[in-house]
Protein backbone atom coordinates (compact mmCIF):
# COMPACT_ATOMS: atom_id res chain seq x y z
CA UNK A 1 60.32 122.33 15.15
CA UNK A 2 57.43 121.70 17.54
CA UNK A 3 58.40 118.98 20.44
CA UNK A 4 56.63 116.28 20.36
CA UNK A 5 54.04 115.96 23.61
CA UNK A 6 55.23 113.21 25.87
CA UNK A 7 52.83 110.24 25.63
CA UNK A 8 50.02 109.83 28.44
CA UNK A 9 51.16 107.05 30.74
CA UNK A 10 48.98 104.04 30.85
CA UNK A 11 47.93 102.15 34.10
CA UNK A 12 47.42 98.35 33.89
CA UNK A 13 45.20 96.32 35.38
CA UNK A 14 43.83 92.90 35.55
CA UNK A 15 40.16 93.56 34.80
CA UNK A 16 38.81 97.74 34.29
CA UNK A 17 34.99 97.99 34.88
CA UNK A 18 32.82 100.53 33.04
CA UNK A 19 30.62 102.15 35.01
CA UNK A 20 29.99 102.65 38.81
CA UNK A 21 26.26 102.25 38.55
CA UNK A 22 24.71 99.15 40.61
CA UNK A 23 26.26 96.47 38.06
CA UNK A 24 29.53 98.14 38.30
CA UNK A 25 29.60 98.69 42.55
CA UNK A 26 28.30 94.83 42.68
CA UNK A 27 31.08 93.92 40.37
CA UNK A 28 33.64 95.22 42.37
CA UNK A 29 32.54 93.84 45.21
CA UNK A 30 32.63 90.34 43.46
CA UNK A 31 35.82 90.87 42.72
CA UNK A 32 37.34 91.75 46.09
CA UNK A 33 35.45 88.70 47.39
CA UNK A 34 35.88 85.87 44.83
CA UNK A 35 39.22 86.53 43.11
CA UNK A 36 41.56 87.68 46.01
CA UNK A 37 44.28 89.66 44.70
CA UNK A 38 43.38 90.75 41.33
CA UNK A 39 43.94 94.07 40.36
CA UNK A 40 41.01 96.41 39.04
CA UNK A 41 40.01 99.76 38.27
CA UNK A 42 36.09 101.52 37.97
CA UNK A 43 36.15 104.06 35.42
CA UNK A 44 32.72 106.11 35.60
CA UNK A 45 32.02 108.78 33.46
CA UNK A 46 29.64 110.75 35.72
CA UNK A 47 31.05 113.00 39.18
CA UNK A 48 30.01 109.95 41.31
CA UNK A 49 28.77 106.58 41.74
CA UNK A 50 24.86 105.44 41.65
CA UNK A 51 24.55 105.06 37.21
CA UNK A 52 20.73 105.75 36.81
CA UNK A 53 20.25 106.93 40.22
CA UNK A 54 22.26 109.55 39.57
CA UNK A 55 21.63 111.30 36.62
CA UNK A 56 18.20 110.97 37.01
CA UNK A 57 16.32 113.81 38.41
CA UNK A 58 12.94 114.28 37.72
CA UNK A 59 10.47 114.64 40.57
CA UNK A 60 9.74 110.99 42.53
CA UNK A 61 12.72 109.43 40.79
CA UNK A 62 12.07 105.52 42.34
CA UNK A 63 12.45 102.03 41.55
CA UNK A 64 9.78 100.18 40.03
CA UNK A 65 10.91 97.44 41.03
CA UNK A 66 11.54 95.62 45.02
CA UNK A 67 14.26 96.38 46.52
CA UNK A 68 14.20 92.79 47.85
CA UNK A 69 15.37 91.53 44.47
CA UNK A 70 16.79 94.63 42.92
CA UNK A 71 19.32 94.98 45.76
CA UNK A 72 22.19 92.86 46.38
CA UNK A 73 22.21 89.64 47.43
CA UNK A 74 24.93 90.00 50.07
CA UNK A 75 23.70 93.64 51.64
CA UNK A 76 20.17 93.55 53.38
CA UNK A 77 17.78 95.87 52.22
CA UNK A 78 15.68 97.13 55.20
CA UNK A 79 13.75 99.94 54.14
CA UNK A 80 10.17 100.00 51.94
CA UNK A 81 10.32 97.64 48.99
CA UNK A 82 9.93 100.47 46.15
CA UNK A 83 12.53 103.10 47.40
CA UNK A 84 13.61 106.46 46.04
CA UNK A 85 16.63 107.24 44.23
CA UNK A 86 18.83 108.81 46.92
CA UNK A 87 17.84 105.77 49.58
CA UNK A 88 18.93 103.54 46.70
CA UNK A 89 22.54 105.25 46.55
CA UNK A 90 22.44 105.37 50.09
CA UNK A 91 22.35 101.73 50.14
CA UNK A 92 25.02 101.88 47.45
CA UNK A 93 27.24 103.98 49.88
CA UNK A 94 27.72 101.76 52.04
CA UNK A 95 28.19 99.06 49.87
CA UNK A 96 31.07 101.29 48.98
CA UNK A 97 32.42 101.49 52.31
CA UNK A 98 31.92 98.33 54.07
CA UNK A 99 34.03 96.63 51.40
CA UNK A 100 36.61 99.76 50.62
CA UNK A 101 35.64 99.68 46.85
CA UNK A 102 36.10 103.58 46.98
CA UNK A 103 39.85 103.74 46.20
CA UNK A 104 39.23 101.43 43.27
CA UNK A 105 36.87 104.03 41.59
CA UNK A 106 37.87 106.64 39.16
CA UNK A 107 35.10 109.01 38.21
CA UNK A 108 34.97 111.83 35.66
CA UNK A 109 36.48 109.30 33.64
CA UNK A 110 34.52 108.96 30.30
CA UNK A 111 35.78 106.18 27.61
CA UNK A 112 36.11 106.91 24.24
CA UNK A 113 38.07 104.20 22.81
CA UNK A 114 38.63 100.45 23.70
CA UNK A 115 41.29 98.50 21.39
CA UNK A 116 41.89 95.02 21.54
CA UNK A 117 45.55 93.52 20.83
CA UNK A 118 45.96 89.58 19.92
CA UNK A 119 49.68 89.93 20.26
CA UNK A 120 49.86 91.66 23.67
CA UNK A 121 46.49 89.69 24.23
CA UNK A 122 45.37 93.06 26.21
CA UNK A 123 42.72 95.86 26.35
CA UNK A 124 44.51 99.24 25.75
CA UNK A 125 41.26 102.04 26.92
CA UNK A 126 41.33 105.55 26.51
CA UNK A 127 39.23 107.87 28.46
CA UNK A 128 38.72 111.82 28.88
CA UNK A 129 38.79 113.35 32.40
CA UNK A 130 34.95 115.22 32.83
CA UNK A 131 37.10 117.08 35.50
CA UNK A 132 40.50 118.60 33.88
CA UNK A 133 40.05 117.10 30.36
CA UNK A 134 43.42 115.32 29.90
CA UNK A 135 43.57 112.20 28.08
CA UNK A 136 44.12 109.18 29.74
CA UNK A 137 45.32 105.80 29.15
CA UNK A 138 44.42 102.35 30.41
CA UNK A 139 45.47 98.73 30.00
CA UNK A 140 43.92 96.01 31.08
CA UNK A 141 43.98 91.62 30.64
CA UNK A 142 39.73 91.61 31.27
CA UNK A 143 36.76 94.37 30.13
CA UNK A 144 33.61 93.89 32.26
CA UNK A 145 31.04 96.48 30.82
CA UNK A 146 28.35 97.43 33.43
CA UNK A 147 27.84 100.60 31.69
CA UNK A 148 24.15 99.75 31.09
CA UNK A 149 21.78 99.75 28.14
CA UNK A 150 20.85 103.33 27.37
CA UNK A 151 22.38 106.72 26.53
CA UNK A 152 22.36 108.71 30.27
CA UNK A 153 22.79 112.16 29.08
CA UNK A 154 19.87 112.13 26.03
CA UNK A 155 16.92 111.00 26.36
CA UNK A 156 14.69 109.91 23.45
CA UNK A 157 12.02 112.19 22.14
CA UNK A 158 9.89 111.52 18.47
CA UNK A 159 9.85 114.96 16.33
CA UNK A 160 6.47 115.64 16.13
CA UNK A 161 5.02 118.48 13.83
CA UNK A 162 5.12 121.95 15.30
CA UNK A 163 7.38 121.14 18.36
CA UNK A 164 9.52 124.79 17.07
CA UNK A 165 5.92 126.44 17.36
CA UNK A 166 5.08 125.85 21.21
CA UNK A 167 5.45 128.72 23.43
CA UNK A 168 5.98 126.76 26.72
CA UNK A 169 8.80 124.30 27.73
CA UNK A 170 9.75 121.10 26.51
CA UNK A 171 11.06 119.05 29.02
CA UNK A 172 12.32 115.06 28.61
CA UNK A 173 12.91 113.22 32.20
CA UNK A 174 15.89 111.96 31.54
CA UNK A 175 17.26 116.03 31.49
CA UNK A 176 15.02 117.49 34.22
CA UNK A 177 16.22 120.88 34.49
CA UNK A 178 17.04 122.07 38.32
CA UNK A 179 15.37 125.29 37.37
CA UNK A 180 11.71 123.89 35.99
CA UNK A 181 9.33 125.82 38.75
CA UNK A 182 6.22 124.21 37.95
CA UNK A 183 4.13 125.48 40.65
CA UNK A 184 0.30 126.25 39.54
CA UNK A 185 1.33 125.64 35.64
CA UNK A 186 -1.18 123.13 33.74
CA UNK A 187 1.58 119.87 32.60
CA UNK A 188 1.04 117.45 29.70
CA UNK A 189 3.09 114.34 29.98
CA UNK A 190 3.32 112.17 26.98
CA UNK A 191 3.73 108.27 27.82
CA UNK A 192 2.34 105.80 30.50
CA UNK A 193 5.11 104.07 31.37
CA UNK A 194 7.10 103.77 34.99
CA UNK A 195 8.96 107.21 34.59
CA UNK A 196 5.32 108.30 33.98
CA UNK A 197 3.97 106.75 36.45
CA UNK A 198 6.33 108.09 39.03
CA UNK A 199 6.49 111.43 38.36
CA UNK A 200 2.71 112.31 37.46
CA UNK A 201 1.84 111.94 41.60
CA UNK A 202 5.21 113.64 42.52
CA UNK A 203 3.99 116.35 40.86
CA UNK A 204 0.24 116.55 41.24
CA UNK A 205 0.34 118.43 44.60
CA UNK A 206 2.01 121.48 43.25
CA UNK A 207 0.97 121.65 39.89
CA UNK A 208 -3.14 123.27 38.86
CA UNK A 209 -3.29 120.06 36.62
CA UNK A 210 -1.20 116.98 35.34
CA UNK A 211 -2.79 115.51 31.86
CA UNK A 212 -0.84 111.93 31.14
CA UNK A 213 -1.17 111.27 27.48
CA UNK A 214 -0.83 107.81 26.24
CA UNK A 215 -1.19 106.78 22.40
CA UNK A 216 -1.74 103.40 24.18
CA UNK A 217 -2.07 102.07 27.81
CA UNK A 218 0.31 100.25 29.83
CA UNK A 219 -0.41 97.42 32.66
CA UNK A 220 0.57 98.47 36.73
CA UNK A 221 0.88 96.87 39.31
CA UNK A 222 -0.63 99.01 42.19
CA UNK A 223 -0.11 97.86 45.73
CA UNK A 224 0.79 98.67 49.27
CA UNK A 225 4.25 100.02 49.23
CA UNK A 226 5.15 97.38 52.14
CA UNK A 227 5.75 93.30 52.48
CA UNK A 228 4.06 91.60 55.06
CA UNK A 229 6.28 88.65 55.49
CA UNK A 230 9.13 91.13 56.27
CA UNK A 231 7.17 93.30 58.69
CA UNK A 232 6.47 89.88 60.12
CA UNK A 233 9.77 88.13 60.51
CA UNK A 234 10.70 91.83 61.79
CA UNK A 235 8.58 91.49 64.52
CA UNK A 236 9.66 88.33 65.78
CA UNK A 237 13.49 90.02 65.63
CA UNK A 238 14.67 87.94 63.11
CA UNK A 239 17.93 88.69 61.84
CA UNK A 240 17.83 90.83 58.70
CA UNK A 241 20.23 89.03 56.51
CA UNK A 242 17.71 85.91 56.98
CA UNK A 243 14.73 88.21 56.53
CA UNK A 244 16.60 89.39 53.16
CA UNK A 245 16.73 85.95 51.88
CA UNK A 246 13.81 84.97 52.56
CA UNK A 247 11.74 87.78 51.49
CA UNK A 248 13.96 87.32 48.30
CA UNK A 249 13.38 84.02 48.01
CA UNK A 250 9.24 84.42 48.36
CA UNK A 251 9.34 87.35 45.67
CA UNK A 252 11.24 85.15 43.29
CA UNK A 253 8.67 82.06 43.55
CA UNK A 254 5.86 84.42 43.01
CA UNK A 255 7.25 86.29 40.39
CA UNK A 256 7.55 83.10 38.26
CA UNK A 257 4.37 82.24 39.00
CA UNK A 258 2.65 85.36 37.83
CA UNK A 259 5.20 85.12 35.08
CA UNK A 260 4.18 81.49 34.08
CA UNK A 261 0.16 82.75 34.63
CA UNK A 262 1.01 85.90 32.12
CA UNK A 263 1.90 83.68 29.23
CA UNK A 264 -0.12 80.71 30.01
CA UNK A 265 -3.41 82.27 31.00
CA UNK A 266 -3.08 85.81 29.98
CA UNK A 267 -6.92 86.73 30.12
CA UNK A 268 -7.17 85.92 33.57
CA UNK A 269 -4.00 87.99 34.27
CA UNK A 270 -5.40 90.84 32.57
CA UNK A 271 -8.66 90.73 34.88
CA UNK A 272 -6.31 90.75 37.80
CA UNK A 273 -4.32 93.69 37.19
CA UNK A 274 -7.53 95.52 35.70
CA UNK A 275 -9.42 94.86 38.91
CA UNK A 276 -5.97 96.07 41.03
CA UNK A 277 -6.56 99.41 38.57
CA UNK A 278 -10.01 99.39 39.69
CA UNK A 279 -9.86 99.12 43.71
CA UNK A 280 -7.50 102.46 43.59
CA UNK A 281 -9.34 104.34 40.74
CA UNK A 282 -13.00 103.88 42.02
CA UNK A 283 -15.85 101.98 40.58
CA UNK A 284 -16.48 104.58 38.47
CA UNK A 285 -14.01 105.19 36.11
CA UNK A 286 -14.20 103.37 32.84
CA UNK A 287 -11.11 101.48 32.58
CA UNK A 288 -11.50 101.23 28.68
CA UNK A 289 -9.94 102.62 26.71
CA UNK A 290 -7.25 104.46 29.41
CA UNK A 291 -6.30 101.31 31.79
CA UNK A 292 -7.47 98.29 28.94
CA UNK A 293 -3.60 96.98 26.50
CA UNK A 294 -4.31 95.29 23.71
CA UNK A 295 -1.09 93.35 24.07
CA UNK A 296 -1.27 90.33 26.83
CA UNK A 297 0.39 91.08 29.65
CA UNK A 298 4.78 91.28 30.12
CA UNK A 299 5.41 91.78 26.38
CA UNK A 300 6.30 95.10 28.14
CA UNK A 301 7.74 95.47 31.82
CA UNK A 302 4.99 95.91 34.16
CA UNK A 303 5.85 99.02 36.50
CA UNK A 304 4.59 98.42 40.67
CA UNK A 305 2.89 101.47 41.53
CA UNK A 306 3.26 102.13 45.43
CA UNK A 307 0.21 102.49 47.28
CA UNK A 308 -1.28 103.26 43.89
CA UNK A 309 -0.95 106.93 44.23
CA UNK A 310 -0.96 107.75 40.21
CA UNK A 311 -4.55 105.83 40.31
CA UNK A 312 -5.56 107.80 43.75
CA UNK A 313 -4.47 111.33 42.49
CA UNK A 314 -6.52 110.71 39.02
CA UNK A 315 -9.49 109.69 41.66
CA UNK A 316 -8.81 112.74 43.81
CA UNK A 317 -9.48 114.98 40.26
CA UNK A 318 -5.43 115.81 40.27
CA UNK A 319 -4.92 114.11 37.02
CA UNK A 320 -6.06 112.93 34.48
CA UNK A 321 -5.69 110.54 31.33
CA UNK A 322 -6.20 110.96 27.68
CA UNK A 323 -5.80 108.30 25.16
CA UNK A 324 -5.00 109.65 21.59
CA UNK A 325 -2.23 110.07 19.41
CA UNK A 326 -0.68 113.62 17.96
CA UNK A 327 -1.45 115.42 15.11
CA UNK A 328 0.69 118.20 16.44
CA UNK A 329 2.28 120.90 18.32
CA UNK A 330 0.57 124.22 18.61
CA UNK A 331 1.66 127.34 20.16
CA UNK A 332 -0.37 126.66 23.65
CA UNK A 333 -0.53 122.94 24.21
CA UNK A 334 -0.80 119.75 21.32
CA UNK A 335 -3.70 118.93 18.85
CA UNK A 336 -4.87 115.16 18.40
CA UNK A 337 -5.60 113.33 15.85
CA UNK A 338 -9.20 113.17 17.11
CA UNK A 339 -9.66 116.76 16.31
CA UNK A 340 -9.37 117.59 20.23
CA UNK A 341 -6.77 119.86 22.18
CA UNK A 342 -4.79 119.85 25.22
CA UNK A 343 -3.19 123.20 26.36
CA UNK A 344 -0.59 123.15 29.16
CA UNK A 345 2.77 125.31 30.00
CA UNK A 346 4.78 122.47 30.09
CA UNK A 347 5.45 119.55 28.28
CA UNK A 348 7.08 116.66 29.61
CA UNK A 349 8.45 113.81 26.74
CA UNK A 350 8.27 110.58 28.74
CA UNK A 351 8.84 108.85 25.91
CA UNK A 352 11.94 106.55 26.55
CA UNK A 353 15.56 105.76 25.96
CA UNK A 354 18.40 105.94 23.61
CA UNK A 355 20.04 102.75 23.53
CA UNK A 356 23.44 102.68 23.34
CA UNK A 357 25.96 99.49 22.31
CA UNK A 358 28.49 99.12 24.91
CA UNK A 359 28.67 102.76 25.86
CA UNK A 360 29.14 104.41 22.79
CA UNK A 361 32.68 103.25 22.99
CA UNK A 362 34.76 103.08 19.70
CA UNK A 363 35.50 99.62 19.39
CA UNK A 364 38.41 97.67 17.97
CA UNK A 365 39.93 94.38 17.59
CA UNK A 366 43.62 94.16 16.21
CA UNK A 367 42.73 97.44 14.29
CA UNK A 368 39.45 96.98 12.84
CA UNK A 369 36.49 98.47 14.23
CA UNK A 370 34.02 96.55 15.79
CA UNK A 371 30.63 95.97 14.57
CA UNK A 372 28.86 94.72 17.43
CA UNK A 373 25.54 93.57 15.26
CA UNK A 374 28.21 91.25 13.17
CA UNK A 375 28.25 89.30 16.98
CA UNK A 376 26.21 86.21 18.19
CA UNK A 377 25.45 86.75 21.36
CA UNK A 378 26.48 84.11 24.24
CA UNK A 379 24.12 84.10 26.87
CA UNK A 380 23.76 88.17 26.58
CA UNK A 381 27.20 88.24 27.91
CA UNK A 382 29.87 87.64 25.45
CA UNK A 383 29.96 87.74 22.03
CA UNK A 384 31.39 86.21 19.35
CA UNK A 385 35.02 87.50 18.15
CA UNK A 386 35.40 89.86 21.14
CA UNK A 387 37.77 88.72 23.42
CA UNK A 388 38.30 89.42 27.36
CA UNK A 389 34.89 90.86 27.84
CA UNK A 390 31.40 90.56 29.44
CA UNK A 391 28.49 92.93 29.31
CA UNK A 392 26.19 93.21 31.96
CA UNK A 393 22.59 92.91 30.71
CA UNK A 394 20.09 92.75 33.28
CA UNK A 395 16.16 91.42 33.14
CA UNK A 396 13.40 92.72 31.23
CA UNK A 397 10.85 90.90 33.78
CA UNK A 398 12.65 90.70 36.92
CA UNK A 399 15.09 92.75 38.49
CA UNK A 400 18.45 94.15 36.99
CA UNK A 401 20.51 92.83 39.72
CA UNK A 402 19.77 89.03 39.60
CA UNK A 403 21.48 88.96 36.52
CA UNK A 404 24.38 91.38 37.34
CA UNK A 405 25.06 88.72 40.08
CA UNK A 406 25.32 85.97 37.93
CA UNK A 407 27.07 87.21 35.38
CA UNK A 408 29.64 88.35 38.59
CA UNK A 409 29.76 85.33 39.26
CA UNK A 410 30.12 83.77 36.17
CA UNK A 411 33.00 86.49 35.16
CA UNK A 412 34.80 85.59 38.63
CA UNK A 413 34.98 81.78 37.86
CA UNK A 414 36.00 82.55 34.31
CA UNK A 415 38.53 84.37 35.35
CA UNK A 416 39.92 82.06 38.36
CA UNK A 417 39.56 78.96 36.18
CA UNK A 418 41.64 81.63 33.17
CA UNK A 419 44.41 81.36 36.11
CA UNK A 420 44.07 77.86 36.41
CA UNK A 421 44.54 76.90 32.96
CA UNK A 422 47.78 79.91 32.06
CA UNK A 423 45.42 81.00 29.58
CA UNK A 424 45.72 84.49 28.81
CA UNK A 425 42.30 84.96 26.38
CA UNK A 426 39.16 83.41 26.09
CA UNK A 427 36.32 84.03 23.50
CA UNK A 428 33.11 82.47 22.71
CA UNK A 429 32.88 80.95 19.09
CA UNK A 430 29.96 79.04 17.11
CA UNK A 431 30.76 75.39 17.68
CA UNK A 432 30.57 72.51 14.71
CA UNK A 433 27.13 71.82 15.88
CA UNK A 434 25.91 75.55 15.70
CA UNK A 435 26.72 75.89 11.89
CA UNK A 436 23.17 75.12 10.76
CA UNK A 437 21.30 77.81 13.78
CA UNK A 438 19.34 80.10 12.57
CA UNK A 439 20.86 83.58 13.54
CA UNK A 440 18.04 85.74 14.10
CA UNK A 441 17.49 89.35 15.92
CA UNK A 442 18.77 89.95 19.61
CA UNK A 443 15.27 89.10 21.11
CA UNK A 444 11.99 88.01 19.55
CA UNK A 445 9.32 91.36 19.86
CA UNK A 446 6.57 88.82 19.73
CA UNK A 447 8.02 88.07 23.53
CA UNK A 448 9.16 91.22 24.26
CA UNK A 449 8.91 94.51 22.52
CA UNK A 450 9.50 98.31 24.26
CA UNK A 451 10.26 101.08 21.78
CA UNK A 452 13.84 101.37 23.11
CA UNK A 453 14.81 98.06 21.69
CA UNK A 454 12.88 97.59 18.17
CA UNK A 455 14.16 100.97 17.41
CA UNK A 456 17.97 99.99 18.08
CA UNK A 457 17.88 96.40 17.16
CA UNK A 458 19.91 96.88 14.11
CA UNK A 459 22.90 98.01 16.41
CA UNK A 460 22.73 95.12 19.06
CA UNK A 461 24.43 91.58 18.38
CA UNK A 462 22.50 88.77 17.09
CA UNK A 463 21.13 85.75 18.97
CA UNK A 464 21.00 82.01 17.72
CA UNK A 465 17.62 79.80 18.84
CA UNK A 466 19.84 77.58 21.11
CA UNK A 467 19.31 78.86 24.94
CA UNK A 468 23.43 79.64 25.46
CA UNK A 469 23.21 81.56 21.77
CA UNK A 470 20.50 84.21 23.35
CA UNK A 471 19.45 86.52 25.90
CA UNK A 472 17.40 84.85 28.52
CA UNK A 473 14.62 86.37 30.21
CA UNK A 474 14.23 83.52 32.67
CA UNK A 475 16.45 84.20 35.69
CA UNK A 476 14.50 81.45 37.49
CA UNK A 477 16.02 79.11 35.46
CA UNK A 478 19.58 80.96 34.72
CA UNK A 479 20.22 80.99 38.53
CA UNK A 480 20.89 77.06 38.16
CA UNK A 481 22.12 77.36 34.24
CA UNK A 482 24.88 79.91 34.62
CA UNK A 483 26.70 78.16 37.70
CA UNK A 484 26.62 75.18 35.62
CA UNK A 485 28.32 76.58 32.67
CA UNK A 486 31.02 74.43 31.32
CA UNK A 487 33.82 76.39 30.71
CA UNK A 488 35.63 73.95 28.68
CA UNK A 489 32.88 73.04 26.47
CA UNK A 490 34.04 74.21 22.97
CA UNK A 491 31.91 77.44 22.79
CA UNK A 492 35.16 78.87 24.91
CA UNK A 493 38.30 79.13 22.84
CA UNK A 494 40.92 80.09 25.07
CA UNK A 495 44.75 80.86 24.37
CA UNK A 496 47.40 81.04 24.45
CA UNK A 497 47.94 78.66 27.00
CA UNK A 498 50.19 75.46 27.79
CA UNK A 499 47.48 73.45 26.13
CA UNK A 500 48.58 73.25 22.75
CA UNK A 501 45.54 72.44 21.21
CA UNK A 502 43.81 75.51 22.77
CA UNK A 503 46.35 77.36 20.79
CA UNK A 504 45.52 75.46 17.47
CA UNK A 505 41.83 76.38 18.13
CA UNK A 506 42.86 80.11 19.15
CA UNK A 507 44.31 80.21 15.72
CA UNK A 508 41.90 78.50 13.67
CA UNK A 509 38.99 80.91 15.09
């Protein structure tokens, strides 16, 4: 008879974060500073810390948004305002080791299955070690999911007739291979938008030619790669945790402003950014149809191109644009639909994300799987029927990391005031007055629609049309909501607690 393997010890902890990307470092950090004492683990799937900024290779790999705004809030940012990826984890670093997060970080840890117990009222989280690949075992009272939005190790590419027939390389961004020598080679890049947009002037220099294809063009932002108010305040020596505020602070007021403009006087919008296309294209290039959406501007995010170097190299005769769609792959390059062709030796599929629900985790709650579409979403955060847990979903329209930081915040009072009231769970449930919302998809694509999400709406939760039963775009307006969130109002069922009639909710839910 075969002995039976011993079991895999589990660890417990308070709260277990997915993911050491910048929701994930930020949360720890909350944690150490707002809940004193409270035990916690990082489990990240990857060799180290930095999420995106990480596993993302490609040539020119940079924000596209500030750094002023996609930083923290406590940690300066004193470099340019659109940064590259390994200043960005530099920042990170130190993050890391001004607040000894490091010893609270597990990496080659990826998680395969999270189950949910209502009698040990517990998290029980299995993950495979990358590095030896033992199974290991987790337990924890709190999930906090800052794993982000999309699939890191697949990009997402359309099939597209006669793909098997090209001769040259196929290459997607999102797996740049550290071999691709594209010195003197002619490069196609299908899509227009930031990933694009960054890595059409990173290459231009070294290849003979970079073609961007779009089926349909995007809106840019192109500007000096530089803020005046901090090179000012600089200047007079002012102290940089004061310059970071208010540089923040002036970036956030006239982001909601051009926001506000977008949607209330889009026209005039679109001449702006046109004419900000024009001073770094020349007056001779015909912005229509390559630089011209038909959609009004921010129904897609708007990438900031520094200094406006994709515009300047497609001046300078180093790229180039073609609008068309794809009829299909040939042997030497792709045919269009408008009869013309485009050979090149490499291909590069810019063409987006995989979206993946909360990390392609298998889900379960007291032994049945979880469907996360069969949620309501509560503020993008929680979700109905799932207990103990938070997702981390940043901003379409404004930078990532405001919202990470609220939601820390948010997640750090919940948890104190769980303390405070001997409660041991706490979910989010449709109150008396919600029975009659309409429950419609996560987000409305007449506001906001980027391939990534209409294709994987069917396998995000739903949202109601009440402002705490959706995913908010406006963090100008969530910065005062979320820290006045009243955790007893009767969207939060707690239990079990000393409060019996939290208990006779807990159990009517």
């Amino acid at each position: 008879m075969t002995p039976r393997a011993p079991e895999a010890k589990t660890e417990h902890f308070d709260v277990l974060i997915v993911g050491a990307g910048i929701s994930g470092v930020g949360g720890a950090y909350h944690l150490t500073q707002q809940c004193p004492g409270t035990s916690f683990v990082v489990l990240e799937s990857q060799a180290s810390f930095g999420g995106t900024w990480l596993t993302h290779r490609y040539p020119g790999i940079r924000s596209d948004s500030d750094l002023y705004t996609f930083g923290y809030r406590f940690k300066p940012w004193t470099g340019k305002p659109i940064a590259q990826a390994h200043e960005i984890r530099d920042y990170m670093a130190e993050v890391i080791a001004e607040n000894d997060l490091a010893r609270h970080i597990r990496y080659h840890h990826k998680i395969t299955n999270a189950a949910w117990s209502s009698a040990d009222n517990r998290w029980t989280i299995e993950a495979t070690r990358g590095d030896t690949g033992e199974t290991v075992r987790f337990s924890a009272n709190f999930l906090w999911m800052c794993q982000g939005y999309y699939r890191h190790n697949e990009g997402y590419t359309p099939s597209w007739p006669g793909m098997a027939d090209y001769k040259g390389r196929i290459v997607h961004p999102q797996t740049w291979p550290e071999d691709l020598d594209y010195t003197g080679k002619t490069m196609l890049v299908i899509g227009s938008g930031a990933t694009a947009a960054t890595l059409i002037p990173a290459v231009a220099d070294k290849v003979a030619h970079v073609t961007m294809l779009q089926r349909s063009p995007t809106y840019f932002i192109p500007a000096r790669n530089a803020n005046d108010l901090a090179d000012t305040l600089r200047q007079l020596q002012i102290d940089e945790t004061w310059i970071h505020e208010i540089v923040r602070r002036k970036i956030l007021h006239d982001q909601a402003v051009f926001t506000r403009r977008a949607f209330n006087e889009p026209e005039t919008v679109k001449k702006e950014l046109l004419a900000g296309v024009r001073a770094y294209i020349g007056p001779d290039y015909k912005l229509d149809p390559d630089f011209t959406p038909s959609y009004r501007p921010w129904r897609q995010r708007i990438a900031f191109v520094p200094d406006g170097d994709l515009f300047r190299g497609i001046r300078a005769g180093k790229a180039s644009v073609v609008t068309d769609e794809i009829e299909r792959f040939t042997e030497t390059g792709i045919l269009l639909k408008s009869g013309k062709t485009l050979e090149a030796d490499i291909i590069v599929t810019a063409t987006g994300f995989n979206m993946n629900a909360l990390g392609d985790i298998a889900f379960s709650i007291d032994g049945k799987p979880l469907d996360f579409a069969d949620t309501v979403t509560y503020r993008g955060m929680m979700f109905t029927g799932i207990p103990n847990m938070v997702w981390v979903f940043g901003y379409f329209r404004a930078s990532w990391t405001l919202r990470a930081d609220l939601v820390a915040d948010f997640v750090c009072r919940l948890l104190n005031h769980m303390k405070t009231r001997q409660a041991k769970r706490v979910a989010v449930a449709l109150r008396p007055q919600d029975n009659d919302m309409p429950i419609l998809p996560w987000i409305d694509p007449e506001n906001f629609n980027p391939g990534y999400l209409m294709r994987a709406m069917h396998l995000l939760p739903k949202r109601g049309d009440k402002p705490e039963w959706q995913h908010n775009q406006d963090y100008w307006n969530e910065k005062d909501q979320f820290p006045a969130i009243d955790l007893d109002d009767a969207a939060f069922v707690y239990g079990p607690s000393a409060d019996r009639r939290d208990l006779s909710r807990a159990a009517a839910d």
